[in-house]
N, C-alpha and C. Protein backbone atom coordinates (compact mmCIF):
# COMPACT_ATOMS: atom_id res chain seq x y z
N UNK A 1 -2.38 -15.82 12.78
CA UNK A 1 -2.77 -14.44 12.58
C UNK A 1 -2.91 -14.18 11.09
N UNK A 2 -3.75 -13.51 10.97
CA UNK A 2 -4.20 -12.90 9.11
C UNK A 2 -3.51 -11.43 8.94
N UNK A 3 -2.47 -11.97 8.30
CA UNK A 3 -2.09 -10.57 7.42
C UNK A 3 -2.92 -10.07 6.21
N UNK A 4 -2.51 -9.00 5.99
CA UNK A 4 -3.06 -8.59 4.79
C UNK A 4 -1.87 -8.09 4.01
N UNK A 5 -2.22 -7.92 2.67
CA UNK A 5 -1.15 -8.15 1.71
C UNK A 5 -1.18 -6.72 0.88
N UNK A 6 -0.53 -5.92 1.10
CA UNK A 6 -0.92 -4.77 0.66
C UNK A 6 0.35 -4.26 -0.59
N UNK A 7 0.17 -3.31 -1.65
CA UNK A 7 1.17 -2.78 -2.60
C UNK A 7 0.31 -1.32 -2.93
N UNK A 8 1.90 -0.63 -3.02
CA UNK A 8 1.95 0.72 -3.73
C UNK A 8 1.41 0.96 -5.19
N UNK A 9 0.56 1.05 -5.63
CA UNK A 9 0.51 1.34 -7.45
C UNK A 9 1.39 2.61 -7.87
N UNK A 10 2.12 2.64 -8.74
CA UNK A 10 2.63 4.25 -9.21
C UNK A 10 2.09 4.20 -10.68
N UNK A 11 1.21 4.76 -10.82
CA UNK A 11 0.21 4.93 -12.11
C UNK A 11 1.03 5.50 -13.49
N UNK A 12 2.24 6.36 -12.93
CA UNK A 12 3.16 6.70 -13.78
C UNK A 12 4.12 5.66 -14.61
N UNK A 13 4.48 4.91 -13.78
CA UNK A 13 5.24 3.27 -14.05
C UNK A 13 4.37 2.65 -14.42
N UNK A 14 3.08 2.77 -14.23
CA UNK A 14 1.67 1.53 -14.35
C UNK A 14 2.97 0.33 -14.08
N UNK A 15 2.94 0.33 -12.82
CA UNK A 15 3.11 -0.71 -11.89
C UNK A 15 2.71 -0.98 -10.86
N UNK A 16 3.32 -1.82 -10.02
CA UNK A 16 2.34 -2.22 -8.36
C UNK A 16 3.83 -2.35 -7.88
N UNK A 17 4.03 -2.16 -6.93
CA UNK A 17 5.67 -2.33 -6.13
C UNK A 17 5.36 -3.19 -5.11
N UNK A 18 6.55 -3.99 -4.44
CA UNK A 18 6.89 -4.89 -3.73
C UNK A 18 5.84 -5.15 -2.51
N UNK A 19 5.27 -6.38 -2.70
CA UNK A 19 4.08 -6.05 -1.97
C UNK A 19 4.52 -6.10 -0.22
N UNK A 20 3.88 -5.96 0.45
CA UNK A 20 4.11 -5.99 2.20
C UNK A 20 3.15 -6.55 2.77
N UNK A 21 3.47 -6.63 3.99
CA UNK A 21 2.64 -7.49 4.97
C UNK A 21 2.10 -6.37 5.69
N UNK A 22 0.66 -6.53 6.50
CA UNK A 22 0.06 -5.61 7.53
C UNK A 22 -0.87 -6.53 8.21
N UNK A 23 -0.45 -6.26 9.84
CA UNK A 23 -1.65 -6.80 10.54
C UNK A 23 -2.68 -6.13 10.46
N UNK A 24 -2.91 -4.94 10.24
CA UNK A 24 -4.47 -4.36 9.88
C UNK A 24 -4.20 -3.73 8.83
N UNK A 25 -5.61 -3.40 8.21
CA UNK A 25 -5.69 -2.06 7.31
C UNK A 25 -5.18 -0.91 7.29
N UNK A 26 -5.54 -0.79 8.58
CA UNK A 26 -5.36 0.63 9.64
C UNK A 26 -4.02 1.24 9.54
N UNK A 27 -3.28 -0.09 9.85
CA UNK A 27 -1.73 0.05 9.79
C UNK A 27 -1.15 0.32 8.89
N UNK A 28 -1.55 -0.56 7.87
CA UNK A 28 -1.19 -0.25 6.30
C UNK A 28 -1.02 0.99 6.02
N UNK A 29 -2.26 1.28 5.73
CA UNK A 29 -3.08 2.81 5.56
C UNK A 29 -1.98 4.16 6.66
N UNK A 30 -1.39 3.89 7.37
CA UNK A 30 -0.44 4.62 8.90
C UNK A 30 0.76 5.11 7.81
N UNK A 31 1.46 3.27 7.55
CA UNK A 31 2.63 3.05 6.95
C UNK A 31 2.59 4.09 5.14
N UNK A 32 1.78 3.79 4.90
CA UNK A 32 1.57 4.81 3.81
C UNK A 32 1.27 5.88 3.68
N UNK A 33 0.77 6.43 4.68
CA UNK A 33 0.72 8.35 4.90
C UNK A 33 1.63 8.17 5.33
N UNK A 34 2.48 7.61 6.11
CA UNK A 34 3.79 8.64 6.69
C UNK A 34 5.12 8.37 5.58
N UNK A 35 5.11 7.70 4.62
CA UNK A 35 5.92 7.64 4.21
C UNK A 35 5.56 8.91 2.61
N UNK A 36 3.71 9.14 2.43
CA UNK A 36 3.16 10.23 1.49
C UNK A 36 3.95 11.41 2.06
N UNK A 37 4.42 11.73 3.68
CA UNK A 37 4.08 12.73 3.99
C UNK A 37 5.59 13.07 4.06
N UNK A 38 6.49 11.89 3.78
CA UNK A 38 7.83 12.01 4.39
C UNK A 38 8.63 13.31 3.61
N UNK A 39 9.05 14.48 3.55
CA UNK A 39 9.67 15.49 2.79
C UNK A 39 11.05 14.93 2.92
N UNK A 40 11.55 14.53 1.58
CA UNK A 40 12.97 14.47 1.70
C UNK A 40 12.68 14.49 -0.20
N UNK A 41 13.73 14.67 -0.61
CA UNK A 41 14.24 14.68 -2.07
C UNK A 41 14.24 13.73 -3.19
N UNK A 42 14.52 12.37 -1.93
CA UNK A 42 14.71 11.09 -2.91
C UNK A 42 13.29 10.35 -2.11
N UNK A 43 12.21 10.90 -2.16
CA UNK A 43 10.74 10.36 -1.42
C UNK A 43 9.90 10.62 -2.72
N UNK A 44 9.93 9.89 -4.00
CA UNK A 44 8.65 10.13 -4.77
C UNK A 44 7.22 10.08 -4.82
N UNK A 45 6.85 9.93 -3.62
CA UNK A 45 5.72 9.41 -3.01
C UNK A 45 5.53 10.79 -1.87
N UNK A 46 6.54 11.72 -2.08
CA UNK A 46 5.94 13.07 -0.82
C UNK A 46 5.63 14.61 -2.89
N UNK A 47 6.47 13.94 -3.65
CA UNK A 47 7.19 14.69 -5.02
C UNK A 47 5.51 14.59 -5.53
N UNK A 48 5.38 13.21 -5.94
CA UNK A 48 4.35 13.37 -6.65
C UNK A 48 3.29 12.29 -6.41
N UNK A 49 2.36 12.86 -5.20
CA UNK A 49 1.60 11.80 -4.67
C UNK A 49 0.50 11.86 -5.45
N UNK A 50 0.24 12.52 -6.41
CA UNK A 50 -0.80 12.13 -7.44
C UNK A 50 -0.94 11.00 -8.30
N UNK A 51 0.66 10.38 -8.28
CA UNK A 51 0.96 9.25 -8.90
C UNK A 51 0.58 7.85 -8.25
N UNK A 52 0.84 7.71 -6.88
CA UNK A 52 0.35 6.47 -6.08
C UNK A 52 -0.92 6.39 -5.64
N UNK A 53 -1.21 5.23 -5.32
CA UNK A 53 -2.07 4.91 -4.23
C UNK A 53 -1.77 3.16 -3.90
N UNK A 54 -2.44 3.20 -2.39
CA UNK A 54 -2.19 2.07 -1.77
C UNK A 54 -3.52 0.75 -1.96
N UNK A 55 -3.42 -0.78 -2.62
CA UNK A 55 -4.08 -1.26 -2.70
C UNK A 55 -4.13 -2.58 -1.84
N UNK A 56 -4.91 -3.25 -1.75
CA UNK A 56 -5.07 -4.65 -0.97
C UNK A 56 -5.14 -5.84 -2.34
N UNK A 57 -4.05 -6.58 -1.68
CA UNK A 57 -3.75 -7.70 -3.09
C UNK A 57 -4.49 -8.86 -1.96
N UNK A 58 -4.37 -9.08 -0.81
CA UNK A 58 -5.01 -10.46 -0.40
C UNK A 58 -4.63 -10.73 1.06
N UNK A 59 -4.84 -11.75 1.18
CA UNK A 59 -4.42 -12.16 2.87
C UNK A 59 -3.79 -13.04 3.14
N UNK A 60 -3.11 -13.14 4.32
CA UNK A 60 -2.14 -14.06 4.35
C UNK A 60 -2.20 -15.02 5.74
N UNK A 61 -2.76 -16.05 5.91
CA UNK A 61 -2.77 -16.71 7.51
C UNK A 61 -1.41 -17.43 7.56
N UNK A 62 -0.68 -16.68 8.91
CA UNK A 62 0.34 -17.41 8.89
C UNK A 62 0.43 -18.94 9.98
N UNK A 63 -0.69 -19.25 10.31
CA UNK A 63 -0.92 -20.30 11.10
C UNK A 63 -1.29 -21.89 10.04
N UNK A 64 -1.69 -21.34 9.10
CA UNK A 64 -1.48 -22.63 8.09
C UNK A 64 -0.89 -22.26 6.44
N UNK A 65 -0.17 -21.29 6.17
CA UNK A 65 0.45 -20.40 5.36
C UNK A 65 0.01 -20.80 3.67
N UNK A 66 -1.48 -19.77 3.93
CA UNK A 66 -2.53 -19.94 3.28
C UNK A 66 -2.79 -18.52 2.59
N UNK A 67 -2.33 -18.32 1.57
CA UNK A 67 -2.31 -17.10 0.90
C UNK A 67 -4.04 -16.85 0.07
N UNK A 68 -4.44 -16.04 0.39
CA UNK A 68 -6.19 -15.89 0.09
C UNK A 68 -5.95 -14.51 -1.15
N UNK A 69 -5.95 -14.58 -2.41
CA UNK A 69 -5.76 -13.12 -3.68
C UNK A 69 -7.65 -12.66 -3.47
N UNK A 70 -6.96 -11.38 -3.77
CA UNK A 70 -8.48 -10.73 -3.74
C UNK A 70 -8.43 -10.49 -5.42
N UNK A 71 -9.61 -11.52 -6.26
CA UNK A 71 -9.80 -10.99 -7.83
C UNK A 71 -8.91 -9.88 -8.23
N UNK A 72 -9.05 -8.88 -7.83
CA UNK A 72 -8.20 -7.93 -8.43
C UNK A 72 -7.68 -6.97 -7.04
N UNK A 73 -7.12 -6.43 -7.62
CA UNK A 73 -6.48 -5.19 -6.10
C UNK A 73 -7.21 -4.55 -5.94
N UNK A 74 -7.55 -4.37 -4.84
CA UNK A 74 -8.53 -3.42 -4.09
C UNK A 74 -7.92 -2.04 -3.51
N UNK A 75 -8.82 -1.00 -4.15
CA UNK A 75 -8.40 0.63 -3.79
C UNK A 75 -8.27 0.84 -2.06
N UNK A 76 -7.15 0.77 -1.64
CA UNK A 76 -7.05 1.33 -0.01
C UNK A 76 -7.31 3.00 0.22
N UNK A 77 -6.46 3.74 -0.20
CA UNK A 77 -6.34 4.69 0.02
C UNK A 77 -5.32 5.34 -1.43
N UNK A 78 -5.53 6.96 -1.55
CA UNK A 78 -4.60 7.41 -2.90
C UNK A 78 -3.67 8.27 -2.02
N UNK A 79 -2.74 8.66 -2.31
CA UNK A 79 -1.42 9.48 -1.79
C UNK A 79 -2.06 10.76 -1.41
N UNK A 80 -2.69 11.31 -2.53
CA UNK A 80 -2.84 12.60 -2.65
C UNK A 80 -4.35 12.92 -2.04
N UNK A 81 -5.14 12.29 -1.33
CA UNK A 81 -6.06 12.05 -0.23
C UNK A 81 -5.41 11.92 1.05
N UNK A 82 -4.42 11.63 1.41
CA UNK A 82 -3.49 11.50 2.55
C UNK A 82 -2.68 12.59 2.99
N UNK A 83 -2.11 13.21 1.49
CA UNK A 83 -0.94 14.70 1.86
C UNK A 83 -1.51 15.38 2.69
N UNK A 84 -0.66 15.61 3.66
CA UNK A 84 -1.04 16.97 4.82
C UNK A 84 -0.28 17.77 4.70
């Protein structure tokens, strides 16, 4: 099966955070609005979703564990396109 390899950017840190695994985009993209949307206090990602967005670093087949980088990270989705 092909994962995809997805990370948080926080533009404020100009960093990329711990990257994750997703069987789809779709999912990815799920896992990251609900956690944009999560209201709690210690959620910097519901505080100040102007700061993130979600990118695609690459793919991952775990049937011959074959890691595929995409040139650079690819724009998924931004936080603050997601807030509801």
């Amino acid at each position: 099966m092909q994962l995809f390899i997805c990370s948080v950017h926080d533009s404020a840190a100009q960093a990329y955070n711990r990257p994750f695994f997703a069987p789809s985009i779709g999912l990815a993209i799920r896992s990251f609005k609900d956690e944009v949307n999560r209201d709690s206090p210690d959620n910097p990602m519901f505080k100040h979703s102007d700061d993130y967005s979600l990118h695609q670093m690459g793919t991952f087949d775990d049937a011959d564990g074959k890691i595929t980088p995409t040139e650079t990270p690819v724009l998924v989705n931004r936080a603050k396109d997601l807030k509801e």
